[in-house]
C-alpha atoms as a PDB file:
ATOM      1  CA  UNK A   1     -83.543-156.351 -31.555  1.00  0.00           C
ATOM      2  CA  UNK A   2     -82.869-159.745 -33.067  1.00  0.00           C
ATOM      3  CA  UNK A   3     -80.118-161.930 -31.745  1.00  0.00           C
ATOM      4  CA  UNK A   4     -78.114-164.073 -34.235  1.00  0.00           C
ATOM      5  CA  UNK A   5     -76.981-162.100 -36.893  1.00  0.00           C
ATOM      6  CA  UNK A   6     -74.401-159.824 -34.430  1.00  0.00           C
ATOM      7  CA  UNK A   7     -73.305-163.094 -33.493  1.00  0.00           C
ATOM      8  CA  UNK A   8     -71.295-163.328 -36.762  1.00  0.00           C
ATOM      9  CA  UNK A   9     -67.767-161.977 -36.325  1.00  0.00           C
ATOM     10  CA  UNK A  10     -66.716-162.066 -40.038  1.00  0.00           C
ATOM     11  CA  UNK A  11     -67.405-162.644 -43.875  1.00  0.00           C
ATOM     12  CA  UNK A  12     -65.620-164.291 -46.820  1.00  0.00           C
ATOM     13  CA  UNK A  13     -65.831-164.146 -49.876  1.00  0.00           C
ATOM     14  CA  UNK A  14     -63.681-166.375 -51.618  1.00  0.00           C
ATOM     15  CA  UNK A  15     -61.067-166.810 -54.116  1.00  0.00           C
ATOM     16  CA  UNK A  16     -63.934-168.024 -56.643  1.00  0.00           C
ATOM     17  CA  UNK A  17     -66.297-165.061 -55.722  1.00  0.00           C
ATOM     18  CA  UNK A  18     -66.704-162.126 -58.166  1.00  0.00           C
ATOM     19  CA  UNK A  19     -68.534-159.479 -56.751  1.00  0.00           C
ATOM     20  CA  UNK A  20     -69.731-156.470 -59.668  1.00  0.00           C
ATOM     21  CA  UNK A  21     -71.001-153.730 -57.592  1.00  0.00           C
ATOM     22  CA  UNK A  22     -70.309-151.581 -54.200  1.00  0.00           C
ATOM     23  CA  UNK A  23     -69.802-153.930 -50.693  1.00  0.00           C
ATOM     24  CA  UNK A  24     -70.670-152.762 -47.136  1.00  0.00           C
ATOM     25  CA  UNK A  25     -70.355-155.135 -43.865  1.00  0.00           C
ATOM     26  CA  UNK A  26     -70.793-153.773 -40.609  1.00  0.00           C
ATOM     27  CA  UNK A  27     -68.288-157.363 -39.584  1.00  0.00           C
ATOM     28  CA  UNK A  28     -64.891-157.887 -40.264  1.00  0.00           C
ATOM     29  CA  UNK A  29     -64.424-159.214 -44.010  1.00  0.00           C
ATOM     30  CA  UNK A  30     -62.126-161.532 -45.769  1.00  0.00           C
ATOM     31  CA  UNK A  31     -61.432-160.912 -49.463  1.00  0.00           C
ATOM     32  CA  UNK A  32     -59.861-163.674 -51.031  1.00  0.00           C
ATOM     33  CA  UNK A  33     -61.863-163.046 -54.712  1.00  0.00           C
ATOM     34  CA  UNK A  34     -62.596-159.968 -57.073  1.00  0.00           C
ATOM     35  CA  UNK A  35     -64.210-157.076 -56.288  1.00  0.00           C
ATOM     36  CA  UNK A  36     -65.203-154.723 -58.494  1.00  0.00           C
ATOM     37  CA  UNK A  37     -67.042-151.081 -57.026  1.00  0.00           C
ATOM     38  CA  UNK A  38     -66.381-150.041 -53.210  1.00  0.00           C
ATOM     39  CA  UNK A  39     -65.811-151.527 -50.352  1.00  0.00           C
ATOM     40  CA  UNK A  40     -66.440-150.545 -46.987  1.00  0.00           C
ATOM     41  CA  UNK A  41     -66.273-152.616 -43.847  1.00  0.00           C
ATOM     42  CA  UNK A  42     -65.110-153.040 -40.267  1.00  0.00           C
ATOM     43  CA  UNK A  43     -61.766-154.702 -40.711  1.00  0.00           C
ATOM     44  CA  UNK A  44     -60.220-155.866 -44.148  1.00  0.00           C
ATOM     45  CA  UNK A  45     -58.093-159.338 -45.148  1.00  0.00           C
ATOM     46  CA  UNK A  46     -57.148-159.197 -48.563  1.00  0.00           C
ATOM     47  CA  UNK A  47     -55.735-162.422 -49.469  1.00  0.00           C
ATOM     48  CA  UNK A  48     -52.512-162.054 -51.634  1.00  0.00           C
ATOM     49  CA  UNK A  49     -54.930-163.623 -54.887  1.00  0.00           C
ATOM     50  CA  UNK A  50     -57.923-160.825 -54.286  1.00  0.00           C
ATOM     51  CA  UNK A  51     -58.300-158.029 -56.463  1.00  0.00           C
ATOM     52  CA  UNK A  52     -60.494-154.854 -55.205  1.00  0.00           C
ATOM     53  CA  UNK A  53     -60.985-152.236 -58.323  1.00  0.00           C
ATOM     54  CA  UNK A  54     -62.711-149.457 -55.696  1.00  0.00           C
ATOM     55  CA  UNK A  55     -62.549-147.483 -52.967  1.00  0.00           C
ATOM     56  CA  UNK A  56     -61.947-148.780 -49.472  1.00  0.00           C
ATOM     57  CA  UNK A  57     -62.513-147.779 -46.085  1.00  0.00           C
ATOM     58  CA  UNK A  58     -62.124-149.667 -42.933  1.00  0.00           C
ATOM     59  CA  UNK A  59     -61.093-149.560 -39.369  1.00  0.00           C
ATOM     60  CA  UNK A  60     -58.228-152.161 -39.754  1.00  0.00           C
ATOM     61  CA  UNK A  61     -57.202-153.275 -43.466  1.00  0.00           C
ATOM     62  CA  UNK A  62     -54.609-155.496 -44.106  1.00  0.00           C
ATOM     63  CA  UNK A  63     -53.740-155.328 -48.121  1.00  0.00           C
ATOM     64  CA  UNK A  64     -52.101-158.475 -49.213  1.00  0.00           C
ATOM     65  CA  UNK A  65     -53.022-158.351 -52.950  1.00  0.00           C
ATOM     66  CA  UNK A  66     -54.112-155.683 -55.765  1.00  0.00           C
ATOM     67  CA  UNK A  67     -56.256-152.838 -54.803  1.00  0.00           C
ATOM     68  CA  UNK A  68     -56.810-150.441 -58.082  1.00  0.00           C
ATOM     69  CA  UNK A  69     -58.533-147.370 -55.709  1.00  0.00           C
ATOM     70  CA  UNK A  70     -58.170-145.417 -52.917  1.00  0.00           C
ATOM     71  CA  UNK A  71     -58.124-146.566 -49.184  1.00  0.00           C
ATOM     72  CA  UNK A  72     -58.748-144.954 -45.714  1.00  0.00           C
ATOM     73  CA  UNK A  73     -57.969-147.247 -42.692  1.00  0.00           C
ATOM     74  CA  UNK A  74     -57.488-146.393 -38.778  1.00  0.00           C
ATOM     75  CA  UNK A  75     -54.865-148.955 -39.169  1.00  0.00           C
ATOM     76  CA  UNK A  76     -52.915-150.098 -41.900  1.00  0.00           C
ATOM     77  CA  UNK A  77     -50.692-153.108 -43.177  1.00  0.00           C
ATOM     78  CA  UNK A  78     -49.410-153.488 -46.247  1.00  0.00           C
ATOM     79  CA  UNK A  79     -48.198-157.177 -46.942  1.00  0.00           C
ATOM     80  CA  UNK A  80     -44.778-157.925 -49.229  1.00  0.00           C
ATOM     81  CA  UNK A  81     -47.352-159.035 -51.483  1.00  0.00           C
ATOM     82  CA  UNK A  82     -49.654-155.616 -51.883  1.00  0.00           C
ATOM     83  CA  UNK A  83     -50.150-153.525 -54.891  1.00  0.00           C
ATOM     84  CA  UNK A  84     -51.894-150.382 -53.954  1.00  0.00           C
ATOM     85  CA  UNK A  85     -52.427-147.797 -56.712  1.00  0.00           C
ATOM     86  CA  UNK A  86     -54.090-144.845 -55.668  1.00  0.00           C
ATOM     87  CA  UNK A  87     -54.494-142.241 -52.833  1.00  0.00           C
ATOM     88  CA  UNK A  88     -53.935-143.800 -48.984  1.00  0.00           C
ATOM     89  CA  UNK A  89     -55.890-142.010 -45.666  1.00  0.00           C
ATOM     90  CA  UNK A  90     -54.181-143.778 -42.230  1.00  0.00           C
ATOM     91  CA  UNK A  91     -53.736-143.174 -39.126  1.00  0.00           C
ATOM     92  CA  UNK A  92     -51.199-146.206 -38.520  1.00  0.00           C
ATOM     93  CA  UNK A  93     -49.024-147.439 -41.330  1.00  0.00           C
ATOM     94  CA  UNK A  94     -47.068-150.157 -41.824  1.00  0.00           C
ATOM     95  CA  UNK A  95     -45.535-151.449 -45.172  1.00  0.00           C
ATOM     96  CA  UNK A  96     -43.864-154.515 -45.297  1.00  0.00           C
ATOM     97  CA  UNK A  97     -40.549-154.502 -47.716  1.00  0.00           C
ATOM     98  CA  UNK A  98     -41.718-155.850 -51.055  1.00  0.00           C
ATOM     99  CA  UNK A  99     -45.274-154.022 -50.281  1.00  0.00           C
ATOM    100  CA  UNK A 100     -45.958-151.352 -53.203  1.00  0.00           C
ATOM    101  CA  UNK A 101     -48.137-148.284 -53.437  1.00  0.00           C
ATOM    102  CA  UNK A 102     -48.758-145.436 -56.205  1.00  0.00           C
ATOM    103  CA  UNK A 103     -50.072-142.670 -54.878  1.00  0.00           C
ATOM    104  CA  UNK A 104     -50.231-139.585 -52.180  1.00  0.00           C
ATOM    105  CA  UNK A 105     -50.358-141.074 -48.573  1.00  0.00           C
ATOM    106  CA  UNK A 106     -52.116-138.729 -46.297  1.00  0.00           C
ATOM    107  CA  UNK A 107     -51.810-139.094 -42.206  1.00  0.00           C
ATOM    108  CA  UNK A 108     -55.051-138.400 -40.627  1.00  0.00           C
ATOM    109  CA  UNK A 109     -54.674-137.693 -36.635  1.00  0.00           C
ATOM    110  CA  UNK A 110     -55.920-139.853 -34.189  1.00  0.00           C
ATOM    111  CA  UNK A 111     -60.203-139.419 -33.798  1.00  0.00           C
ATOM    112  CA  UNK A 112     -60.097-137.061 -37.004  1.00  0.00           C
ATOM    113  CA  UNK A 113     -63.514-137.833 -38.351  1.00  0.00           C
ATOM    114  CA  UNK A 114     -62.750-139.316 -42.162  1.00  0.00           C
ATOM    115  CA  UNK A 115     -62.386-136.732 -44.743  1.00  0.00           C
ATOM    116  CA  UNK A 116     -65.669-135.244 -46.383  1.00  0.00           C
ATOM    117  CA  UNK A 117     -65.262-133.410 -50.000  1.00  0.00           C
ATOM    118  CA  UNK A 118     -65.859-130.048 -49.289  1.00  0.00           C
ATOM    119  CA  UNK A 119     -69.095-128.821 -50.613  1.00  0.00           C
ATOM    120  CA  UNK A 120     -69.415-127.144 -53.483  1.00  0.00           C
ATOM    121  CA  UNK A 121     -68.962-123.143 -53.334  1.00  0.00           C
ATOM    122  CA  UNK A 122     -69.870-120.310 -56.356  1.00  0.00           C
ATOM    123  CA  UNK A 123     -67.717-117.691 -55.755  1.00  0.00           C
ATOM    124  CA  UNK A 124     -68.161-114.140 -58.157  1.00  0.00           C
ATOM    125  CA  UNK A 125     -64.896-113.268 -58.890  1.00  0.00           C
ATOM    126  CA  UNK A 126     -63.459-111.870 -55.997  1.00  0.00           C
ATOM    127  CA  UNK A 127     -61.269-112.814 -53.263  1.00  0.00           C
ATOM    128  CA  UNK A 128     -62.854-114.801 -50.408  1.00  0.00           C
ATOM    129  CA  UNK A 129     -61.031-115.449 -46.936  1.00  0.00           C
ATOM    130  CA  UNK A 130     -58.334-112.327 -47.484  1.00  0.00           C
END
């Protein structure tokens, strides 16, 4: 295994970074600039200027600006600052007052693996599960 690159404990992009497109880290990433597609990461700064149009997951996000999308985060914190409009996954929550969201929040219990759509199912008219 190469050394060096796990040596890095974080990323930034910053407040003059546009990013068109989905973004996965396996560090912790600062978000000062615009994202536009997914996100998904270790732990999340959003810097009260960054804009995320996407998805997000992450073990730890802190939301200090706009994020158009849905989130799912072990822990989160939404700043004074935060605009969060869509649904919200968490195991930890905390909003700070001024700190906005628009959408369903959904507790998931501690070690629940993260939500999977459930597959697809044909069904031929007739009750299933009674």
């Amino acid at each position: 295994m190469a050394t060096g690159a796990r040596h890095t404990t974080f990323s930034i992009l910053g407040s003059d970074v546009v990013v068109t497109g989905n973004v996965a880290a396996s560090v912790d990433l600062h978000v000062d600039g615009k994202i536009d597609g997914d996100l998904k990461c270790a732990n999340l700064v959003q810097g009260e200027a960054s804009e995320i149009k996407g998805s997000v997951v992450a073990e730890t996000a802190k939301i200090a600006g706009l994020l158009d999308g849905a989130i799912e985060a072990k822990t989160l914190i939404v700043h004074a600052t935060a605009r969060i409009t869509g649904d919200v996954t968490y195991e930890n929550i905390t909003i700070e007052n001024g700190g906005k969201v628009e959408g369903k929040l959904s507790h998931r219990r501690h070690g629940a693996a993260a939500k999977a759509p459930p597959p697809l199912e044909v069904v031929e008219n007739k009750a299933v599960g009674i």
